[in-house]
PDB file of N, CA and C in Angstrom:
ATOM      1  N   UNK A   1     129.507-116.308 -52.944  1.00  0.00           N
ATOM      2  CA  UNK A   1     129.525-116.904 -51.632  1.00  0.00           C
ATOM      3  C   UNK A   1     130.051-115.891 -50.636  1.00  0.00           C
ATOM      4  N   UNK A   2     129.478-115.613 -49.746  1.00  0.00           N
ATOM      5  CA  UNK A   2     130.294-114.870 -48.183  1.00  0.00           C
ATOM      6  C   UNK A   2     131.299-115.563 -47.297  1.00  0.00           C
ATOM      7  N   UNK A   3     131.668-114.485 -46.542  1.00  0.00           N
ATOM      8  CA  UNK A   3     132.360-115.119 -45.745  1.00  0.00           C
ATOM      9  C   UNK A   3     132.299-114.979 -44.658  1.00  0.00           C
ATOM     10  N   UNK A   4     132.991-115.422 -43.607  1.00  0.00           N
ATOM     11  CA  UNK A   4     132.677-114.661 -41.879  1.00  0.00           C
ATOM     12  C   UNK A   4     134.310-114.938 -41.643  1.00  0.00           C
ATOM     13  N   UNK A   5     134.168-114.175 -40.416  1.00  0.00           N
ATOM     14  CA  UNK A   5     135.601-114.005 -39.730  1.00  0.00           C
ATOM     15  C   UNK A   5     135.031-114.747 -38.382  1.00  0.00           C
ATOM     16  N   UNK A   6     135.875-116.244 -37.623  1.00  0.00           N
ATOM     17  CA  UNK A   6     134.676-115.578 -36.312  1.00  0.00           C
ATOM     18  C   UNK A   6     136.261-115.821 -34.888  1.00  0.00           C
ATOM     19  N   UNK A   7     136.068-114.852 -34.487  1.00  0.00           N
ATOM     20  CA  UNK A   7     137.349-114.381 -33.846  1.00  0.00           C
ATOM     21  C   UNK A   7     136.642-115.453 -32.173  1.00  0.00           C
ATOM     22  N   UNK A   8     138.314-115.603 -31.483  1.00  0.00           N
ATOM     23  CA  UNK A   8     138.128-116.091 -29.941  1.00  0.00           C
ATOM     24  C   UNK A   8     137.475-117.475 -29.819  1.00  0.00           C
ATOM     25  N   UNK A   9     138.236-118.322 -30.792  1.00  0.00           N
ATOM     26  CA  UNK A   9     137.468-119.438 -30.971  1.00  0.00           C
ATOM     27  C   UNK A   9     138.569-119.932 -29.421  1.00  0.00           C
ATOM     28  N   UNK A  10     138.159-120.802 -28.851  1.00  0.00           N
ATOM     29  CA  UNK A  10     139.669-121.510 -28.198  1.00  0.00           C
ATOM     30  C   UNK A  10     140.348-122.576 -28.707  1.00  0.00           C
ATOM     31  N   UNK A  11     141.461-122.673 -28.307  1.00  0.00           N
ATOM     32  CA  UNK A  11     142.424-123.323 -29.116  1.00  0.00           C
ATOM     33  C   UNK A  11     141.710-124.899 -29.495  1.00  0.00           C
ATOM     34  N   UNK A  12     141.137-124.930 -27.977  1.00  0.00           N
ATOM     35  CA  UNK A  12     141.035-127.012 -28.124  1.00  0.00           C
ATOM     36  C   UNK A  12     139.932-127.082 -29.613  1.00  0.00           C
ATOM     37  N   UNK A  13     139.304-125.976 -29.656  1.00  0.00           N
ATOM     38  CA  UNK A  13     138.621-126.186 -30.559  1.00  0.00           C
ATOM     39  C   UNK A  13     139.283-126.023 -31.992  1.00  0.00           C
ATOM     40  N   UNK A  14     140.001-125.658 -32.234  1.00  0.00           N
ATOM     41  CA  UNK A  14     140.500-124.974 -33.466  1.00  0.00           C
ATOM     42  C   UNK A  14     141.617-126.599 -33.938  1.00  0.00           C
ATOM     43  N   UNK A  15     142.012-127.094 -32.904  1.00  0.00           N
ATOM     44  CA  UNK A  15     142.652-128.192 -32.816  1.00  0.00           C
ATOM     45  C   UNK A  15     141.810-129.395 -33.582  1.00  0.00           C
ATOM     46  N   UNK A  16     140.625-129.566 -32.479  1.00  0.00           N
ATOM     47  CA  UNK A  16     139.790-130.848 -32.873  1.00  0.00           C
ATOM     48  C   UNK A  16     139.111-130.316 -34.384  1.00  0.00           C
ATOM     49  N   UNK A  17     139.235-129.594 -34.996  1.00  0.00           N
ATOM     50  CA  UNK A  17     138.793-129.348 -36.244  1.00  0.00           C
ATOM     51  C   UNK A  17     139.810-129.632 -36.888  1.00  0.00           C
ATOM     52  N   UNK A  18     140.788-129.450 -36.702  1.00  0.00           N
ATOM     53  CA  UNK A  18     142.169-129.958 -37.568  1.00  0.00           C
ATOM     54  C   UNK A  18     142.163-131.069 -37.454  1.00  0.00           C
ATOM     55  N   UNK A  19     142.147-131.923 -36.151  1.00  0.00           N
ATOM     56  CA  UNK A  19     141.792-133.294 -36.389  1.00  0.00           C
ATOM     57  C   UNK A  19     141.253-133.863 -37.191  1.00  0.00           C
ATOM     58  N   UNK A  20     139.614-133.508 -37.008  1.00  0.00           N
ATOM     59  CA  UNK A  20     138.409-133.959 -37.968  1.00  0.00           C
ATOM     60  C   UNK A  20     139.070-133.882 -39.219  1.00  0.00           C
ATOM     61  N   UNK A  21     139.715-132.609 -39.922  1.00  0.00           N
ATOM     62  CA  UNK A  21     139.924-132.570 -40.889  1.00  0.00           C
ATOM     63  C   UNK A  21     141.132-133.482 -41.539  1.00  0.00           C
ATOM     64  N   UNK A  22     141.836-133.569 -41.079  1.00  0.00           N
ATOM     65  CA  UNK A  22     142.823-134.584 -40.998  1.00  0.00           C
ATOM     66  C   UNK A  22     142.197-135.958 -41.446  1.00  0.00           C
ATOM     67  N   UNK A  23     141.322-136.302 -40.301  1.00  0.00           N
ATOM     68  CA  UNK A  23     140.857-137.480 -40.693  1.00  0.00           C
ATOM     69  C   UNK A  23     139.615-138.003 -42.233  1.00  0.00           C
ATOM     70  N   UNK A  24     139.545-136.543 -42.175  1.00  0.00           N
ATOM     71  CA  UNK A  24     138.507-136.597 -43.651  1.00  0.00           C
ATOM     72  C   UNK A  24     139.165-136.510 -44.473  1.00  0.00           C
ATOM     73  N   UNK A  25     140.745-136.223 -44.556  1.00  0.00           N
ATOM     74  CA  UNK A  25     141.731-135.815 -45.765  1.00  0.00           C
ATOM     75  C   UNK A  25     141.287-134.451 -46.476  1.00  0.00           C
ATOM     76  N   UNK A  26     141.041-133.496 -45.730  1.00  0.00           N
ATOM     77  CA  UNK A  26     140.041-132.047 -46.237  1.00  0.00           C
ATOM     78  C   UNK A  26     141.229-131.051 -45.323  1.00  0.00           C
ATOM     79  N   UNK A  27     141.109-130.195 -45.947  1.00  0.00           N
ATOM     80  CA  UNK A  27     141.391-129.050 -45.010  1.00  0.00           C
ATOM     81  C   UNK A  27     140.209-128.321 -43.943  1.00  0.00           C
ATOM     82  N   UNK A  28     141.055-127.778 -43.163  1.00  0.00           N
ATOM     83  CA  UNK A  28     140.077-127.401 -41.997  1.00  0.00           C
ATOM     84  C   UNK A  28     139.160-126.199 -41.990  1.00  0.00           C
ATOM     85  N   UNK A  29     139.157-125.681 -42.806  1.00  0.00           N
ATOM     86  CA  UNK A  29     138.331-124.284 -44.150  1.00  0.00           C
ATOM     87  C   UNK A  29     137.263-125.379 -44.330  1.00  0.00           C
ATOM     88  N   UNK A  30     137.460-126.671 -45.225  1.00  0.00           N
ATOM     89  CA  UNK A  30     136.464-127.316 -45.412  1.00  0.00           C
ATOM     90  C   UNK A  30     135.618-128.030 -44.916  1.00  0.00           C
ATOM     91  N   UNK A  31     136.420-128.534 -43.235  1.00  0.00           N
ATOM     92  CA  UNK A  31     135.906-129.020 -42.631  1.00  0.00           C
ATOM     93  C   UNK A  31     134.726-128.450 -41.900  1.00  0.00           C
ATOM     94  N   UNK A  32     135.268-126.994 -41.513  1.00  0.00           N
ATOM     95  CA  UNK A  32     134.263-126.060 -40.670  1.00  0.00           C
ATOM     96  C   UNK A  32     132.859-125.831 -41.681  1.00  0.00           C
ATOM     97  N   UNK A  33     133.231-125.503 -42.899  1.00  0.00           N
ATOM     98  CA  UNK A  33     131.971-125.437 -43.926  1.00  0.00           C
ATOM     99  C   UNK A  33     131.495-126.604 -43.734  1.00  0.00           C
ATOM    100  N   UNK A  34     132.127-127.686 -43.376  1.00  0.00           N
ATOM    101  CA  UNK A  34     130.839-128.871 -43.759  1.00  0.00           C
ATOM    102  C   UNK A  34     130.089-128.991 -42.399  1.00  0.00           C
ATOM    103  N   UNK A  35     130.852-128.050 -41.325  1.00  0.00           N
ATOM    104  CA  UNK A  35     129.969-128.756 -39.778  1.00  0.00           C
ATOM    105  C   UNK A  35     129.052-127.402 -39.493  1.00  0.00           C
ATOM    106  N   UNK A  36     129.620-126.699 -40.402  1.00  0.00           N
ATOM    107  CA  UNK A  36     128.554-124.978 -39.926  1.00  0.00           C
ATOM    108  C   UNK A  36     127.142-125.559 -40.694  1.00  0.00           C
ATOM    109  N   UNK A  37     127.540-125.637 -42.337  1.00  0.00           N
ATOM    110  CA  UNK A  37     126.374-126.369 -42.898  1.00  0.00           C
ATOM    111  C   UNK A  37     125.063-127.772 -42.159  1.00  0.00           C
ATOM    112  N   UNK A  38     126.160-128.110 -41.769  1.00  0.00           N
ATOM    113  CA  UNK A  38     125.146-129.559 -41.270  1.00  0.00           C
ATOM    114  C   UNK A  38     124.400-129.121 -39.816  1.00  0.00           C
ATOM    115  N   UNK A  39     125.063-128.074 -39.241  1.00  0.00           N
ATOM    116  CA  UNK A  39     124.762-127.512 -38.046  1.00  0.00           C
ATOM    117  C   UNK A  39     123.210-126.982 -38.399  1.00  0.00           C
ATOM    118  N   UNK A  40     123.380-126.233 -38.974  1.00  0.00           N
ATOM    119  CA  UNK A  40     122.425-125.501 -39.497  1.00  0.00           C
ATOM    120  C   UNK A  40     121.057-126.188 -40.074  1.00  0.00           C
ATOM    121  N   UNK A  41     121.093-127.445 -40.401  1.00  0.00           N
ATOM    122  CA  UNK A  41     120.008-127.965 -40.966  1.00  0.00           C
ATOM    123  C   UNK A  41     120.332-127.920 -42.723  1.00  0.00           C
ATOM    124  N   UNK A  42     121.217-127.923 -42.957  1.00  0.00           N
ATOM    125  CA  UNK A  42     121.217-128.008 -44.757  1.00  0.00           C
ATOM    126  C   UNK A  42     122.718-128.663 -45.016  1.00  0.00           C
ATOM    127  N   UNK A  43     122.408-130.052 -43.859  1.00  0.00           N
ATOM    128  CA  UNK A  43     123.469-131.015 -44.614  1.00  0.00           C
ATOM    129  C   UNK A  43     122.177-132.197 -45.685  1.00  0.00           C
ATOM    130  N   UNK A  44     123.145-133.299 -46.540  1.00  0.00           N
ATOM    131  CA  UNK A  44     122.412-133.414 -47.401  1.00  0.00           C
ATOM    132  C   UNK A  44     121.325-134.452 -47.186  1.00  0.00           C
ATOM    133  N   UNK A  45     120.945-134.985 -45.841  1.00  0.00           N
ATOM    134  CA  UNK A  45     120.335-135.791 -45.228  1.00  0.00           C
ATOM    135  C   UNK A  45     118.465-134.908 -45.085  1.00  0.00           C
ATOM    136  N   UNK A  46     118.914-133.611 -44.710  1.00  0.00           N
ATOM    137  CA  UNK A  46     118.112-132.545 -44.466  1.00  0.00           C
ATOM    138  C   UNK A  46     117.787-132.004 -46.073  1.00  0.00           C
ATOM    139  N   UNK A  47     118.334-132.164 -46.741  1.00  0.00           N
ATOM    140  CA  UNK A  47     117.988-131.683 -48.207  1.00  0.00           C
ATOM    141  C   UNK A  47     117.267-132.668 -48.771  1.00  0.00           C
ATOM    142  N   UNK A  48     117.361-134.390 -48.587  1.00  0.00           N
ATOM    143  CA  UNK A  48     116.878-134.988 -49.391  1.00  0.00           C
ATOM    144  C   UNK A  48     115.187-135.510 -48.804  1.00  0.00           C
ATOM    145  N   UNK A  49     115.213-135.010 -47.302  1.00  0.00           N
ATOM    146  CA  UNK A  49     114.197-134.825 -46.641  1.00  0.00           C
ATOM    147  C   UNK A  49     113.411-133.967 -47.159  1.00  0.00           C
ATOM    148  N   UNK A  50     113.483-132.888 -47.707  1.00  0.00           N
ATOM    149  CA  UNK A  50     112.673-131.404 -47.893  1.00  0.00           C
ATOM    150  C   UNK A  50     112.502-131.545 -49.192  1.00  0.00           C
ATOM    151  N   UNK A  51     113.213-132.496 -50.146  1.00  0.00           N
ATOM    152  CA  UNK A  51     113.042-132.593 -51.552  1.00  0.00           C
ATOM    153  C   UNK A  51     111.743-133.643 -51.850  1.00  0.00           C
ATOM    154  N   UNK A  52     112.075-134.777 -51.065  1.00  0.00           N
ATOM    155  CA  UNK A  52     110.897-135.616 -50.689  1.00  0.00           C
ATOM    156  C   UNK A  52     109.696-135.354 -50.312  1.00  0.00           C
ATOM    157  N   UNK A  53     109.377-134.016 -49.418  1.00  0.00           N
ATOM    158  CA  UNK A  53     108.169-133.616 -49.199  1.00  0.00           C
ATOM    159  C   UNK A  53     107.858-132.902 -49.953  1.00  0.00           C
ATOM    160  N   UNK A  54     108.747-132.232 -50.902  1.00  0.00           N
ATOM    161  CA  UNK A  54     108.216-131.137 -52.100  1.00  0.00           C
ATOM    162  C   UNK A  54     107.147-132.312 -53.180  1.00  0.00           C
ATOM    163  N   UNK A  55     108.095-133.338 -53.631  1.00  0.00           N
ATOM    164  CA  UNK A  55     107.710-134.090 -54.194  1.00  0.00           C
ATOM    165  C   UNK A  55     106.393-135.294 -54.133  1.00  0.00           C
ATOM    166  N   UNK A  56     106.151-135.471 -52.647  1.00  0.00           N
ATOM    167  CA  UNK A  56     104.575-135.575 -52.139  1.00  0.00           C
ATOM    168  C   UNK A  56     104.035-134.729 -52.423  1.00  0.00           C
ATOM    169  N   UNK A  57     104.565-133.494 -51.926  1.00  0.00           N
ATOM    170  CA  UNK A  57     103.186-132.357 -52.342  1.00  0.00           C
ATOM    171  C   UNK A  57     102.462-132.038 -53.413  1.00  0.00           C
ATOM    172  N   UNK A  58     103.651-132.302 -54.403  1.00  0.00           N
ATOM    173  CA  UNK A  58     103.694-132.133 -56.042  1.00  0.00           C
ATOM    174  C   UNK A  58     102.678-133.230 -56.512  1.00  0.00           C
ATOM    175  N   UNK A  59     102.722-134.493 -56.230  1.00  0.00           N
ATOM    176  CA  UNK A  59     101.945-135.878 -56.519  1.00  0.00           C
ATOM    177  C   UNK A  59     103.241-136.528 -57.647  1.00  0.00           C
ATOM    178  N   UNK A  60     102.497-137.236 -58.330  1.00  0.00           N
ATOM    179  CA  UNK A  60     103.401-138.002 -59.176  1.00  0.00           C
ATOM    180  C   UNK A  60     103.303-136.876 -60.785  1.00  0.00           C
ATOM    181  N   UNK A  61     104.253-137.386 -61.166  1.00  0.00           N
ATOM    182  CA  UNK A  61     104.446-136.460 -62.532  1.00  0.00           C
ATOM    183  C   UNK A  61     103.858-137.021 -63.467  1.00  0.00           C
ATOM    184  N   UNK A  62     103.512-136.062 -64.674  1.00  0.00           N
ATOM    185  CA  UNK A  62     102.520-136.669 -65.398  1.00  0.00           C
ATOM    186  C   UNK A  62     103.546-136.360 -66.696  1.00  0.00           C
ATOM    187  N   UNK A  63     103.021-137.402 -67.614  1.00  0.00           N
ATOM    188  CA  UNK A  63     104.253-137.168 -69.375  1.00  0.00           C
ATOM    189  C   UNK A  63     105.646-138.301 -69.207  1.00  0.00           C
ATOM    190  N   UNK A  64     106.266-138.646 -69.419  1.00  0.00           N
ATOM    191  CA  UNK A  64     107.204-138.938 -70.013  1.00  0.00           C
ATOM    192  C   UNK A  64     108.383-138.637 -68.795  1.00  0.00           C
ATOM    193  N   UNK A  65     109.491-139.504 -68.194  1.00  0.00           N
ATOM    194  CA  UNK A  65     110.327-139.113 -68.040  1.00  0.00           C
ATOM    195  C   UNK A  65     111.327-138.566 -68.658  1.00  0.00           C
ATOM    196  N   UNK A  66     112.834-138.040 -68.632  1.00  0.00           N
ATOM    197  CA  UNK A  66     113.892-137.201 -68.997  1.00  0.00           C
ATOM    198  C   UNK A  66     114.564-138.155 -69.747  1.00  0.00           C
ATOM    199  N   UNK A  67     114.542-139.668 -68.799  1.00  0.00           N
ATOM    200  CA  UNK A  67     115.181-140.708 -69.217  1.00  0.00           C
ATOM    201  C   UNK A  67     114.492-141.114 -70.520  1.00  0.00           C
ATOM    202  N   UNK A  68     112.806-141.298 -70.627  1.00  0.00           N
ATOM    203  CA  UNK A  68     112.311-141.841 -71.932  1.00  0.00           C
ATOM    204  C   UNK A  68     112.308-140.771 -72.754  1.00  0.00           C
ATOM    205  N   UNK A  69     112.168-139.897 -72.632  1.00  0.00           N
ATOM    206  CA  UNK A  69     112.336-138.754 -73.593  1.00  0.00           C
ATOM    207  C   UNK A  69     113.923-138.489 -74.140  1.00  0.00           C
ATOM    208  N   UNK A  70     115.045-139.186 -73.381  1.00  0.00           N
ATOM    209  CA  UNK A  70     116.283-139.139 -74.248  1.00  0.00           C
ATOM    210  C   UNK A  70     116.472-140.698 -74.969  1.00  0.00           C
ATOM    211  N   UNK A  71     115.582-141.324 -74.396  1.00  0.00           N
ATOM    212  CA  UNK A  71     115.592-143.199 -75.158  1.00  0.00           C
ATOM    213  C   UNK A  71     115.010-142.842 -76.354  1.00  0.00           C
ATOM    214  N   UNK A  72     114.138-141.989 -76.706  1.00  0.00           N
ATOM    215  CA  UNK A  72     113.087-142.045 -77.852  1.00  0.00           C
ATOM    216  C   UNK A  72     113.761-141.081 -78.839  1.00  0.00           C
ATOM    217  N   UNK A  73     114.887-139.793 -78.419  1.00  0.00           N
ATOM    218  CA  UNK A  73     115.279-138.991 -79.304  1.00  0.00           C
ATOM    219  C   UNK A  73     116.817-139.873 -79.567  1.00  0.00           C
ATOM    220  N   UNK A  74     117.039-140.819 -79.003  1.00  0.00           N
ATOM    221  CA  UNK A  74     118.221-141.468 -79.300  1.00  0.00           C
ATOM    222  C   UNK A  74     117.858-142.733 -80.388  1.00  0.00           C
ATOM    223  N   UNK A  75     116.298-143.809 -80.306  1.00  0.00           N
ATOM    224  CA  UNK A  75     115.971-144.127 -80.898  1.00  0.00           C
ATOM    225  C   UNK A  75     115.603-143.190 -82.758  1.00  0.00           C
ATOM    226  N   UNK A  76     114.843-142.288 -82.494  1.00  0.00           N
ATOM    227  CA  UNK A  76     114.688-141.559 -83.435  1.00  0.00           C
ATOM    228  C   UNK A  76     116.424-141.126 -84.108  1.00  0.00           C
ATOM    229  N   UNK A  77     117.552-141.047 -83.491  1.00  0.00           N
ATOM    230  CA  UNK A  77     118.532-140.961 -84.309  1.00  0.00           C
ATOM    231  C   UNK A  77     119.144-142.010 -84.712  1.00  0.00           C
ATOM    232  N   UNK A  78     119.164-143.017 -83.884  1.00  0.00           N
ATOM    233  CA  UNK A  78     119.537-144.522 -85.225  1.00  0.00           C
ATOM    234  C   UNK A  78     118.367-145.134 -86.230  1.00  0.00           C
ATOM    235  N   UNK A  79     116.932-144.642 -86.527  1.00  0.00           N
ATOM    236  CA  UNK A  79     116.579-144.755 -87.328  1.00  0.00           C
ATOM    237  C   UNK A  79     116.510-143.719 -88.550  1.00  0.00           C
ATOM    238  N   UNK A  80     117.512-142.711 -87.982  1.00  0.00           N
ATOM    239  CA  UNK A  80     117.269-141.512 -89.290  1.00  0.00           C
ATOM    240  C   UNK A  80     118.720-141.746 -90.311  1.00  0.00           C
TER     241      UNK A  80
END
């Protein structure tokens, strides 16, 4: 992961992030990661959007889900 330095923020701002953070019970390191992120377009509202259109594009899946494919190797071990 990187990092940034970002210098000459002003105070009121550096404040109302301590707030926010405060009120999320987070520190303010975490808070700024979560508002730079969401700023940016890759909070998880925006992710589950772009996962959704992958998944139109894709069509529907063909075979067996993950889920029936662990029902059937779990079946296959209480009959062995």
């Amino acid at each position: 992961m990187g990092q940034i330095l970002i210098r000459n923020l002003d105070d009121s701002v550096i404040d109302a992030l301590k707030r926010r953070a405060a009120d999320h019970a987070i520190s303010a390191e975490e808070e700024a990661r979560r508002v730079l992120t969401f700023s940016v377009g890759l909070g998880r509202e925006d992710a589950v959007r772009r996962l959704n259109a992958v998944r139109a594009e894709l069509g529907p899946s063909r075979g067996p889900t993950s889920l029936e494919l662990l029902r059937e190797d779990r079946a296959r071990d209480d009959n062995a």
